[in-house]
PDB file of N, CA and C in Angstrom:
ATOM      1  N   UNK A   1     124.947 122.997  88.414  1.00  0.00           N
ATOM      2  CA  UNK A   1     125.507 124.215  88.937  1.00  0.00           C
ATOM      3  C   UNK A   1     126.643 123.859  89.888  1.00  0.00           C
ATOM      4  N   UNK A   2     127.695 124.291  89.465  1.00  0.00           N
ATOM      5  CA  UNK A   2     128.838 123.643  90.190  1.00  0.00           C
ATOM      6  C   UNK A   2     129.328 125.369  90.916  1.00  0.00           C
ATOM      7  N   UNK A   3     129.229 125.542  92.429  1.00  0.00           N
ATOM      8  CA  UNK A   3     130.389 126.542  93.053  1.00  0.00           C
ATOM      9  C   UNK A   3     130.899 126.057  93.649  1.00  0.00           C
ATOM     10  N   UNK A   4     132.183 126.178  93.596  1.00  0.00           N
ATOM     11  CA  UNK A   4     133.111 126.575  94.990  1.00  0.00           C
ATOM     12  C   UNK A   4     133.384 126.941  96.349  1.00  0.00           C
ATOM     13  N   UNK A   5     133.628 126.912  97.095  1.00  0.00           N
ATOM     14  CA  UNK A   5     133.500 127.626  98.140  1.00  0.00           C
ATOM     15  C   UNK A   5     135.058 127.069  98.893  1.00  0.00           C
ATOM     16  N   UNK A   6     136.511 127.849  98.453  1.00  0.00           N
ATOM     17  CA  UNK A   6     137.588 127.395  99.085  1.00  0.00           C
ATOM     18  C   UNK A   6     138.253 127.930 100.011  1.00  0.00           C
ATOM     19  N   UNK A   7     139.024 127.803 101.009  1.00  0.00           N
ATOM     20  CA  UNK A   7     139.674 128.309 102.453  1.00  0.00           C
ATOM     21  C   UNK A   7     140.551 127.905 102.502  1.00  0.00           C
ATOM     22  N   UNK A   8     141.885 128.974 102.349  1.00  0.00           N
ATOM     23  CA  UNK A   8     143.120 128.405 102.930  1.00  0.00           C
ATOM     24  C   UNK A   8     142.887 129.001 104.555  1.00  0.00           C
ATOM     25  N   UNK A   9     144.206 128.420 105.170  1.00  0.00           N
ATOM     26  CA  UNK A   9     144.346 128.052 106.553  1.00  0.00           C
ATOM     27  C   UNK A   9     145.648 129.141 106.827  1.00  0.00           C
ATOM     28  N   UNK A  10     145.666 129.965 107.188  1.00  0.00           N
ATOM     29  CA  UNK A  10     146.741 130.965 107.646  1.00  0.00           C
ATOM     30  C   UNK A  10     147.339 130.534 108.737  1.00  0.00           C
ATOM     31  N   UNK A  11     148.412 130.696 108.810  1.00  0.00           N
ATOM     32  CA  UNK A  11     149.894 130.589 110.052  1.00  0.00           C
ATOM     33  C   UNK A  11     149.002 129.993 111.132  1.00  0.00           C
ATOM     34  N   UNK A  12     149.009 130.696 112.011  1.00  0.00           N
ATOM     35  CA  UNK A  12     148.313 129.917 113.322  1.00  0.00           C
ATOM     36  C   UNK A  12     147.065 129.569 113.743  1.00  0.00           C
ATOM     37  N   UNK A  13     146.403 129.440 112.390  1.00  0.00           N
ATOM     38  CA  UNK A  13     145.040 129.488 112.823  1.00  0.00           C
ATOM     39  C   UNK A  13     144.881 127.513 112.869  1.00  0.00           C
ATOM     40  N   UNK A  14     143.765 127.313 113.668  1.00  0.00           N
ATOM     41  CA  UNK A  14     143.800 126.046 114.110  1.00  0.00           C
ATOM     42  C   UNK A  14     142.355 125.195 112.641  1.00  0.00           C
ATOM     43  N   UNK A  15     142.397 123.975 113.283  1.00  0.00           N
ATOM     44  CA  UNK A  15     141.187 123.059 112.158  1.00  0.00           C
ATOM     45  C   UNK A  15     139.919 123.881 112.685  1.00  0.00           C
ATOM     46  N   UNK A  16     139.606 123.951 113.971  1.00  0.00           N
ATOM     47  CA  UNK A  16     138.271 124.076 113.429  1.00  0.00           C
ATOM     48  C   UNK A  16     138.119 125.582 113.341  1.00  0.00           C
ATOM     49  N   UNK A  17     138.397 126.528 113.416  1.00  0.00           N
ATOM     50  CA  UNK A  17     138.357 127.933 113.086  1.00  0.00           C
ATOM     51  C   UNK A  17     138.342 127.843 111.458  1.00  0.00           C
ATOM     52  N   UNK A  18     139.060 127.053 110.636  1.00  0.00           N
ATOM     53  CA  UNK A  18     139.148 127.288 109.318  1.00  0.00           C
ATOM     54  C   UNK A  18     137.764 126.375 108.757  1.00  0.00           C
ATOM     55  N   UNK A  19     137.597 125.314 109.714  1.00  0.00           N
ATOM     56  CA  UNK A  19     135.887 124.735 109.220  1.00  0.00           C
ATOM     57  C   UNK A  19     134.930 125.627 109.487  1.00  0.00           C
ATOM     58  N   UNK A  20     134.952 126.169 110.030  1.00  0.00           N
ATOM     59  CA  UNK A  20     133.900 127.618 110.704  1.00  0.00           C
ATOM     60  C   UNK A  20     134.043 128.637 109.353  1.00  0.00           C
ATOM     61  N   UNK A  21     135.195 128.884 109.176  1.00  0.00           N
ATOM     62  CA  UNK A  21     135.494 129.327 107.935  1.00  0.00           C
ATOM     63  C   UNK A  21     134.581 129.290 106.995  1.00  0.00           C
ATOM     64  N   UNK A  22     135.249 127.783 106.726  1.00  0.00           N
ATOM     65  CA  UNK A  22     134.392 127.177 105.617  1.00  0.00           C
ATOM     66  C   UNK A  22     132.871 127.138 105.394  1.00  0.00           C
ATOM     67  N   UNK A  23     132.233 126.794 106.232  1.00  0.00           N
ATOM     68  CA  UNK A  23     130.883 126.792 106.433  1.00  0.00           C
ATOM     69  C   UNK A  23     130.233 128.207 106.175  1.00  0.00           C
ATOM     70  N   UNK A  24     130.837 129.059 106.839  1.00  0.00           N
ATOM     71  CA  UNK A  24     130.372 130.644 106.716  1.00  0.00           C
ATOM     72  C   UNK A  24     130.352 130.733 105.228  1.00  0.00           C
ATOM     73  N   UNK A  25     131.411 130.465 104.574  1.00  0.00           N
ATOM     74  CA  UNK A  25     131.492 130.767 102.992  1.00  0.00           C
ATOM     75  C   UNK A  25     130.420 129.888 102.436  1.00  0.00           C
ATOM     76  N   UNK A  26     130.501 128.559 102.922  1.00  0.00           N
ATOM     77  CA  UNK A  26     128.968 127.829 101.840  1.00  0.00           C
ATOM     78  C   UNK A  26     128.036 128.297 102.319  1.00  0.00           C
ATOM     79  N   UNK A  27     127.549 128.661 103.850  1.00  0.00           N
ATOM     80  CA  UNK A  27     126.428 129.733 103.689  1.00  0.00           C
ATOM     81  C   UNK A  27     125.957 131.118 103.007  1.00  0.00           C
ATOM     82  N   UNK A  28     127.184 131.498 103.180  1.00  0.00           N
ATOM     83  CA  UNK A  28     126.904 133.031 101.820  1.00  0.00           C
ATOM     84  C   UNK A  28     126.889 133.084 100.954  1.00  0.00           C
ATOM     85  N   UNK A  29     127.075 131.553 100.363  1.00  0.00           N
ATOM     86  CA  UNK A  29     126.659 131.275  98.958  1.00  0.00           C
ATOM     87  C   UNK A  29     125.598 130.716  98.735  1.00  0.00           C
ATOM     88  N   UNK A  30     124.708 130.181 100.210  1.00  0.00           N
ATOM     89  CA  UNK A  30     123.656 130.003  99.887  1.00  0.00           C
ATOM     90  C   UNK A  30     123.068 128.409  99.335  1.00  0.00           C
ATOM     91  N   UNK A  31     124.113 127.393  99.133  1.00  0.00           N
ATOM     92  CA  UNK A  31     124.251 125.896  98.776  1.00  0.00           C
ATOM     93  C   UNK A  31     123.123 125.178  99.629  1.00  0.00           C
ATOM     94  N   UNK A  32     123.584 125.505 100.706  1.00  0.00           N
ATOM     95  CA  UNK A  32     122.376 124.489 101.774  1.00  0.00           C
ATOM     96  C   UNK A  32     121.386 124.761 102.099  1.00  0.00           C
ATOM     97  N   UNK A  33     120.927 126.515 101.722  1.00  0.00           N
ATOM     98  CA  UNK A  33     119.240 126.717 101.365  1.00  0.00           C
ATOM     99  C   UNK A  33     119.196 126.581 100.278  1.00  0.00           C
ATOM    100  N   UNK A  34     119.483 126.336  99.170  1.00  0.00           N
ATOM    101  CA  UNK A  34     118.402 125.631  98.190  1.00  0.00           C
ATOM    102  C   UNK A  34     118.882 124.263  97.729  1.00  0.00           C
ATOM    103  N   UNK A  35     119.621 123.872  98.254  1.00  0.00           N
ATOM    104  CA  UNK A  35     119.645 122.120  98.167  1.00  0.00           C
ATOM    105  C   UNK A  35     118.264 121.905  99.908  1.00  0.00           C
ATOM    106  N   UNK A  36     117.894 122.679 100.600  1.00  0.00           N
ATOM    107  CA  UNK A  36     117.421 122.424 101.354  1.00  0.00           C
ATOM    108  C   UNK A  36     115.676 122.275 100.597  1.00  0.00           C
ATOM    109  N   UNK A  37     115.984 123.703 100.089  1.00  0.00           N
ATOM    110  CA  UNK A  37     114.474 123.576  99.492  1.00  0.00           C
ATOM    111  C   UNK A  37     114.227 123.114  98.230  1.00  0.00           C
ATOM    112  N   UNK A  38     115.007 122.546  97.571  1.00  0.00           N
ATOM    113  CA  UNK A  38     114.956 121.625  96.559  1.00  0.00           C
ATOM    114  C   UNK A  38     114.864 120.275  97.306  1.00  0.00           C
ATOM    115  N   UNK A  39     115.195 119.632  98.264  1.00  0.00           N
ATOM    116  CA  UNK A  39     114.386 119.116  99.025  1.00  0.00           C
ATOM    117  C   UNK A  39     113.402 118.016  98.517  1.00  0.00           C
ATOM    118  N   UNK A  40     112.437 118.602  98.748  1.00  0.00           N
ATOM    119  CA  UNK A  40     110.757 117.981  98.814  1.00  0.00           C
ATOM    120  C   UNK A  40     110.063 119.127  98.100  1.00  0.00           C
ATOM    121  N   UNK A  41     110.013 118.685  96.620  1.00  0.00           N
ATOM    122  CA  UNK A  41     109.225 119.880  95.522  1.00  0.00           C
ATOM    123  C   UNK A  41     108.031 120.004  96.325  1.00  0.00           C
ATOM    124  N   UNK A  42     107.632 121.453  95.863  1.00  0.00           N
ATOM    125  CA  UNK A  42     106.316 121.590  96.163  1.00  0.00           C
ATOM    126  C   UNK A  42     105.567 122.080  95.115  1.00  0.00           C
ATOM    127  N   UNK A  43     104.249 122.376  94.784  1.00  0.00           N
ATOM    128  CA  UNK A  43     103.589 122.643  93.655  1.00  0.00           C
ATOM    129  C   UNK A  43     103.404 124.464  94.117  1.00  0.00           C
ATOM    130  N   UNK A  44     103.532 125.130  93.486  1.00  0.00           N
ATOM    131  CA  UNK A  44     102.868 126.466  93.681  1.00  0.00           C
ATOM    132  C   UNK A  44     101.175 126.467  93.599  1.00  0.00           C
ATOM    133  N   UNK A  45     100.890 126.840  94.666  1.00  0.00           N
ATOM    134  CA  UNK A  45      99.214 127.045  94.962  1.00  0.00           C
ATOM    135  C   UNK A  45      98.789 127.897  93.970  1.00  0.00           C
ATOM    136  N   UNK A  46      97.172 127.481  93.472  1.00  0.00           N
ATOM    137  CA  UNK A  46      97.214 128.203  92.754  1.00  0.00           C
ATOM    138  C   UNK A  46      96.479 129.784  93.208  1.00  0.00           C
ATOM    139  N   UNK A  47      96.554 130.953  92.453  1.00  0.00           N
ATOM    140  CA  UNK A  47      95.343 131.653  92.962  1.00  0.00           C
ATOM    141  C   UNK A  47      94.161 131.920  93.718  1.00  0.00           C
ATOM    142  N   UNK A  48      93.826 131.160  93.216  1.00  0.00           N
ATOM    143  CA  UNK A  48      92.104 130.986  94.052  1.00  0.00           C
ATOM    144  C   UNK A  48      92.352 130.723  95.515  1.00  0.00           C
ATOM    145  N   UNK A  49      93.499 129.453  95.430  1.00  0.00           N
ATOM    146  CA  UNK A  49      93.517 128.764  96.484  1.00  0.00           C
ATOM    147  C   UNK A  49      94.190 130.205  97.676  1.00  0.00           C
ATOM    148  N   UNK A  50      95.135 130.891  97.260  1.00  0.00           N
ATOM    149  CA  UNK A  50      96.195 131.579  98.041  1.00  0.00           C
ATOM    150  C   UNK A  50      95.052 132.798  98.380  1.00  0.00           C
ATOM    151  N   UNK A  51      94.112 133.504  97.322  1.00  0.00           N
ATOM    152  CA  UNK A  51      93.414 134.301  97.973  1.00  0.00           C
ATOM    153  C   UNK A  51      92.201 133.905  98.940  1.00  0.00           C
ATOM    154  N   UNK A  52      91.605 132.122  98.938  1.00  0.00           N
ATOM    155  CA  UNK A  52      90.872 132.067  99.629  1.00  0.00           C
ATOM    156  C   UNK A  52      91.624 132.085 101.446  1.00  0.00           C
ATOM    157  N   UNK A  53      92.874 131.480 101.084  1.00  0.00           N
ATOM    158  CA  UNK A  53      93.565 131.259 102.657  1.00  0.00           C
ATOM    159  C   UNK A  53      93.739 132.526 102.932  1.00  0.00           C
ATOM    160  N   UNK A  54      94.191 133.365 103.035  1.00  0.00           N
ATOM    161  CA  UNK A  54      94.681 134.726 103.003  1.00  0.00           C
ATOM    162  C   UNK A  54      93.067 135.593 103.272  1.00  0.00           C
ATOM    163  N   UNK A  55      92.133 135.229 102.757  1.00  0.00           N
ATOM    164  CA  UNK A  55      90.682 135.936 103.267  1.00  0.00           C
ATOM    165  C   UNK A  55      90.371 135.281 104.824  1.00  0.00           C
ATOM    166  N   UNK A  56      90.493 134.031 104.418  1.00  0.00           N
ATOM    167  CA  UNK A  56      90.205 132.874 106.136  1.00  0.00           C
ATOM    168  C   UNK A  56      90.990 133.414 107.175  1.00  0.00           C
ATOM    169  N   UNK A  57      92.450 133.748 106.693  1.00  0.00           N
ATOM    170  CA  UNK A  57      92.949 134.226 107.523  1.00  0.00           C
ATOM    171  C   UNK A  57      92.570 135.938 108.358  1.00  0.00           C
ATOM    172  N   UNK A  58      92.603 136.440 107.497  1.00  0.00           N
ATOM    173  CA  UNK A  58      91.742 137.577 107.766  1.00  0.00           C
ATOM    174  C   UNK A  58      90.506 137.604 108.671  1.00  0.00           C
ATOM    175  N   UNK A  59      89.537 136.874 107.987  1.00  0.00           N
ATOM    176  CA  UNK A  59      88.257 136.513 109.065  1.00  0.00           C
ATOM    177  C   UNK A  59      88.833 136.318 110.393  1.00  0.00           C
ATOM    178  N   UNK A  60      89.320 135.045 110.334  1.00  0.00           N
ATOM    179  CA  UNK A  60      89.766 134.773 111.646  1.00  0.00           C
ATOM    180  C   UNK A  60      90.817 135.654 112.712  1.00  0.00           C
ATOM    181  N   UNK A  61      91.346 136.893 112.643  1.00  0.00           N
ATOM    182  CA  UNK A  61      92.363 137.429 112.600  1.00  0.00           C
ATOM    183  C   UNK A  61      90.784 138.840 113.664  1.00  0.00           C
ATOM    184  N   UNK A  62      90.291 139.133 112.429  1.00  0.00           N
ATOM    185  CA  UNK A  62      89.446 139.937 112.903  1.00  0.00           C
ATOM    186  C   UNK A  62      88.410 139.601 113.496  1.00  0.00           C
ATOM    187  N   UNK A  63      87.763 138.066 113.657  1.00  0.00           N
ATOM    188  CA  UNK A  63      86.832 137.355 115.008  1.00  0.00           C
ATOM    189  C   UNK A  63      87.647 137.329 116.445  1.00  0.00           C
ATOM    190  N   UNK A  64      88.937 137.221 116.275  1.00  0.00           N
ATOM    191  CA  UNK A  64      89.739 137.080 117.560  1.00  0.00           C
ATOM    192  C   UNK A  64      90.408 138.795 117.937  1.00  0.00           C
ATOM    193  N   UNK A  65      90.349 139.511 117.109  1.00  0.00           N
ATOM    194  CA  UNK A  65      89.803 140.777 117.681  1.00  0.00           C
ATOM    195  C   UNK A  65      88.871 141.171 118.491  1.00  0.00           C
ATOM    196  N   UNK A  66      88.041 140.807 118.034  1.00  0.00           N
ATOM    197  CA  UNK A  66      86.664 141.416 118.337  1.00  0.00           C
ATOM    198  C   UNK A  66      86.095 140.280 119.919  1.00  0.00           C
ATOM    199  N   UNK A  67      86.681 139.539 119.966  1.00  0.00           N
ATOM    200  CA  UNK A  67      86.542 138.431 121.183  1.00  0.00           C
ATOM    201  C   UNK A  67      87.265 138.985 122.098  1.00  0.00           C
ATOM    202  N   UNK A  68      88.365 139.451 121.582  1.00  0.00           N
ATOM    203  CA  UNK A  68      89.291 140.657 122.660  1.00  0.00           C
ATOM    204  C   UNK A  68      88.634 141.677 123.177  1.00  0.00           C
ATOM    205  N   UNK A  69      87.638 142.364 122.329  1.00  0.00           N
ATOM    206  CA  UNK A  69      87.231 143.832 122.646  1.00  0.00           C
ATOM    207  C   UNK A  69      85.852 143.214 123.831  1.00  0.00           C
ATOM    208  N   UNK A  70      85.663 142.206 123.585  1.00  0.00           N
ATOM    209  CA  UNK A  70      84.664 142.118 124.063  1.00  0.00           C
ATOM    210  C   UNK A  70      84.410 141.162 125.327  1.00  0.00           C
ATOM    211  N   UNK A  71      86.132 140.909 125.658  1.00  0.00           N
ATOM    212  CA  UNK A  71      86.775 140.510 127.017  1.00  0.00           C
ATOM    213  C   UNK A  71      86.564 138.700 126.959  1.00  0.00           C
ATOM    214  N   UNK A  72      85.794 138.152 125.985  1.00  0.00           N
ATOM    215  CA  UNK A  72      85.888 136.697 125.971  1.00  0.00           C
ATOM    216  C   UNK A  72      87.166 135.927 125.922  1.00  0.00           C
ATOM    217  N   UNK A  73      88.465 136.933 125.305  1.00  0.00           N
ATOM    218  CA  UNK A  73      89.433 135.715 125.372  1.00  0.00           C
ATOM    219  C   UNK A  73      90.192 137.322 126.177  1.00  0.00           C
ATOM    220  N   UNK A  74      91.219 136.224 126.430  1.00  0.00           N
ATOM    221  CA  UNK A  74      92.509 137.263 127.332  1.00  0.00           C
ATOM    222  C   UNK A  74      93.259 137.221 126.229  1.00  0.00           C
ATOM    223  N   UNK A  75      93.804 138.837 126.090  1.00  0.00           N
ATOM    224  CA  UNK A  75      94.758 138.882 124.745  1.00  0.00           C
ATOM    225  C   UNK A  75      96.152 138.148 125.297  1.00  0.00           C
ATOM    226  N   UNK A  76      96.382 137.622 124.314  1.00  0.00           N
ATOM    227  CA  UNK A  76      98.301 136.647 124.795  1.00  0.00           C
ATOM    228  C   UNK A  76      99.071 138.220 124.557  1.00  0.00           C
ATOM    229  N   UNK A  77     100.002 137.555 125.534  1.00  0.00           N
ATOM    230  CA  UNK A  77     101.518 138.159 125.631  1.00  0.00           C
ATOM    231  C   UNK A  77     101.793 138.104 124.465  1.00  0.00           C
ATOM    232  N   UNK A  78     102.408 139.118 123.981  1.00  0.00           N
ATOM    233  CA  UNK A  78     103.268 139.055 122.350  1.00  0.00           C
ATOM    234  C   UNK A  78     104.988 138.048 122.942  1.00  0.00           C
ATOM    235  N   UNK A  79     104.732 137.874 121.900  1.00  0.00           N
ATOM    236  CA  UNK A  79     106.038 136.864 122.339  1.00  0.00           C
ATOM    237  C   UNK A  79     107.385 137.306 121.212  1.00  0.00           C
ATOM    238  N   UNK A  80     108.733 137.556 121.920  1.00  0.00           N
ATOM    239  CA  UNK A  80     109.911 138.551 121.210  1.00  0.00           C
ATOM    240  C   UNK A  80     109.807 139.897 121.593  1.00  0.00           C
ATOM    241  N   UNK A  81     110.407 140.463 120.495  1.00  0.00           N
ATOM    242  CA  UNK A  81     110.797 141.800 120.709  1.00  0.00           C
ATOM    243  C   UNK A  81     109.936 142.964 120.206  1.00  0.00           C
ATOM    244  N   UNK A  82     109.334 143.538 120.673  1.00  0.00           N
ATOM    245  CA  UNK A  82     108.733 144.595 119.994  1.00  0.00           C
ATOM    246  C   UNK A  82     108.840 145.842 120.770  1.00  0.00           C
ATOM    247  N   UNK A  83     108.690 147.297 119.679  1.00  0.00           N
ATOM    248  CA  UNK A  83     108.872 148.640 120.159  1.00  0.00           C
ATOM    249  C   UNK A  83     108.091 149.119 121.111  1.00  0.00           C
ATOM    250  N   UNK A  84     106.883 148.617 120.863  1.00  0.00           N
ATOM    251  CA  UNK A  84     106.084 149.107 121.950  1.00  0.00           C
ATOM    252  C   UNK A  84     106.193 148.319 123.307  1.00  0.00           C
ATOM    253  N   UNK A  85     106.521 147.601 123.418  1.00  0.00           N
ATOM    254  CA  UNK A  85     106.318 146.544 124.675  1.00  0.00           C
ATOM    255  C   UNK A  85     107.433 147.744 125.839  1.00  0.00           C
ATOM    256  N   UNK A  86     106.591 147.882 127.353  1.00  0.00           N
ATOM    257  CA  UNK A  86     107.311 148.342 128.482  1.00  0.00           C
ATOM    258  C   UNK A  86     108.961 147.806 128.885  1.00  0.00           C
ATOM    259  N   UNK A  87     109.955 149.152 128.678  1.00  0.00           N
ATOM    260  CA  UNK A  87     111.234 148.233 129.854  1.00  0.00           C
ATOM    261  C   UNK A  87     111.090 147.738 131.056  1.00  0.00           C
ATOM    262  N   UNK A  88     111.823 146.611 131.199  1.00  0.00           N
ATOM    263  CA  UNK A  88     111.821 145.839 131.968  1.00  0.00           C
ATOM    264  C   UNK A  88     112.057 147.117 133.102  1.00  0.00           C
ATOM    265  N   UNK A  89     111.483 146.894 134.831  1.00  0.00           N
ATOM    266  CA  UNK A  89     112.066 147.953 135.487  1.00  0.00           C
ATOM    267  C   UNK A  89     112.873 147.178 136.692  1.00  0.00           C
ATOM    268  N   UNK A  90     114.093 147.976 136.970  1.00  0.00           N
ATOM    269  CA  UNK A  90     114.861 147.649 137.984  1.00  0.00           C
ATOM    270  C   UNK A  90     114.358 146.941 138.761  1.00  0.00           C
ATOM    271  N   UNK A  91     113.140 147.177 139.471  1.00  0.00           N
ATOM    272  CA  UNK A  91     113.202 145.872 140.830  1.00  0.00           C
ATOM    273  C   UNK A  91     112.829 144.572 140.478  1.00  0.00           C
ATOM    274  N   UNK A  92     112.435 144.297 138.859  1.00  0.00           N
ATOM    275  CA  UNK A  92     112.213 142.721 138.544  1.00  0.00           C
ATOM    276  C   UNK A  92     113.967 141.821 138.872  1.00  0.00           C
ATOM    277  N   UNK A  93     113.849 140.523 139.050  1.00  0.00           N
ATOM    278  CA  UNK A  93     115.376 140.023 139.159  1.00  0.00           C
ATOM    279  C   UNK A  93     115.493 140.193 137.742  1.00  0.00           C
ATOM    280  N   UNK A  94     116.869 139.889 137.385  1.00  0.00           N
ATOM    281  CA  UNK A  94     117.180 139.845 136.153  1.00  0.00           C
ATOM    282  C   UNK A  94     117.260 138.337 135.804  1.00  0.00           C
ATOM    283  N   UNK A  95     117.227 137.222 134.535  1.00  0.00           N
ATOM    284  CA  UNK A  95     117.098 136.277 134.673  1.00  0.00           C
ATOM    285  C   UNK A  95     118.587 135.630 133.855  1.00  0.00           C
ATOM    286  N   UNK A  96     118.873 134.817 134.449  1.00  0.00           N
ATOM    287  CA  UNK A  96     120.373 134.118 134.475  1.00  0.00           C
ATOM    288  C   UNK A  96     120.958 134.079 133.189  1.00  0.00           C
ATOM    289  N   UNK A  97     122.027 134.319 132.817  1.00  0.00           N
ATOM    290  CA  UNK A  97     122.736 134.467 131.810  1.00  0.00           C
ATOM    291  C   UNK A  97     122.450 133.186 131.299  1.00  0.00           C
ATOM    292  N   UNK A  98     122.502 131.945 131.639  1.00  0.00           N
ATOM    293  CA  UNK A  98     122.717 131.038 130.992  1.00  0.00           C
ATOM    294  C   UNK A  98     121.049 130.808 129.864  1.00  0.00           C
ATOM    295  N   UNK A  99     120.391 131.054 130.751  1.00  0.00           N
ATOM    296  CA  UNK A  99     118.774 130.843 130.487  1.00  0.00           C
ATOM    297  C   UNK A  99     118.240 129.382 130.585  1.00  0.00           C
ATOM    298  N   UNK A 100     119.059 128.710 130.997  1.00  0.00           N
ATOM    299  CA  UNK A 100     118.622 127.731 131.722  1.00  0.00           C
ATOM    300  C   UNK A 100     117.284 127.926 133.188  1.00  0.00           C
ATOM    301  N   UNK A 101     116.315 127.037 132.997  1.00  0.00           N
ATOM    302  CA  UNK A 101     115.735 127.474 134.238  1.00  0.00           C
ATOM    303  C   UNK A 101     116.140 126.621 135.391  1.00  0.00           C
ATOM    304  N   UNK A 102     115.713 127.261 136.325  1.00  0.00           N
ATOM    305  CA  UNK A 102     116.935 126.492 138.006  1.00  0.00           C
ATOM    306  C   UNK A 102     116.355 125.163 138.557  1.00  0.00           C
ATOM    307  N   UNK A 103     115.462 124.326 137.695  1.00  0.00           N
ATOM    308  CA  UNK A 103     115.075 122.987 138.062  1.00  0.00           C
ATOM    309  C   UNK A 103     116.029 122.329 137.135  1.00  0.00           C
ATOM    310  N   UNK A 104     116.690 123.057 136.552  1.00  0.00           N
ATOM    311  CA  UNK A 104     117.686 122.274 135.183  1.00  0.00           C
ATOM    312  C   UNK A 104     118.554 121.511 136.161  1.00  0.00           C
ATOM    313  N   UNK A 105     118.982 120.295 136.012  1.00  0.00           N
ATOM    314  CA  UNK A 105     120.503 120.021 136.768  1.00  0.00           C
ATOM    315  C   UNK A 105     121.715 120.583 135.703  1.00  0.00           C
ATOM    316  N   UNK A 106     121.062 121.249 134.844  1.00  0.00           N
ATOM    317  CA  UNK A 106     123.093 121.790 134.568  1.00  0.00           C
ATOM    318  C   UNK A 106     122.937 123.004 135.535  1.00  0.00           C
ATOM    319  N   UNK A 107     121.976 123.890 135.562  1.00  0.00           N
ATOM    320  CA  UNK A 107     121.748 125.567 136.607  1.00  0.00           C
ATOM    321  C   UNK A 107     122.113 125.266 137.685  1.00  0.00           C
ATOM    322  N   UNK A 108     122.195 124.109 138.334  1.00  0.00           N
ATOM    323  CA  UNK A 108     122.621 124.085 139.782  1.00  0.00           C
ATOM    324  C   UNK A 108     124.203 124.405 140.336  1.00  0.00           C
TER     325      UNK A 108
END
């Protein structure tokens, strides 16, 4: 499977803006995810196997429920973004643009 992926270089635009270019285009074509996952073949699982993990998972999914309801574990923080989660409110600080934390020696 042979594509392409070519970039000319317009009037003032500099090298690496047109490698940025470039790269954007072999990503939207998609070259370096599946030379990625062509990779290291893998076998497709079979059935049995995918519905037994997928039940385990389940079990376990709904034991750590129920350890919740019943105050043995402390539920974790969801971690990212989600709809339900509270806005942040004004009197928390806000935390540094960089996101570096301030023991960093670059934050200083």
């Amino acid at each position: 499977m042979a594509t392409n992926a070519e970039v000319q270089k317009s009037g003032s635009e500099n090298a690496l803006s047109t490698i940025r270019k470039f790269s954007r285009r072999v990503q939207g074509t998609g070259l370096v995810k599946t030379a990625r996952k062509q990779r290291y073949f893998e076998r497709q699982k079979s059935k049995t196997v995918q519905k037994k993990r997928a039940l385990k998972m389940l079990k376990r999914r709904a034991d750590y429920q129920k350890a919740v309801k019943e105050g043995k574990i402390v539920e974790r923080e969801v971690r990212g973004y989600r709809s339900n989660t509270p806005m942040r409110k004004e009197s928390e600080a806000p935390r540094s643009q960089s996101g570096l934390g301030d023991s960093t020696p670059i934050a200083r």
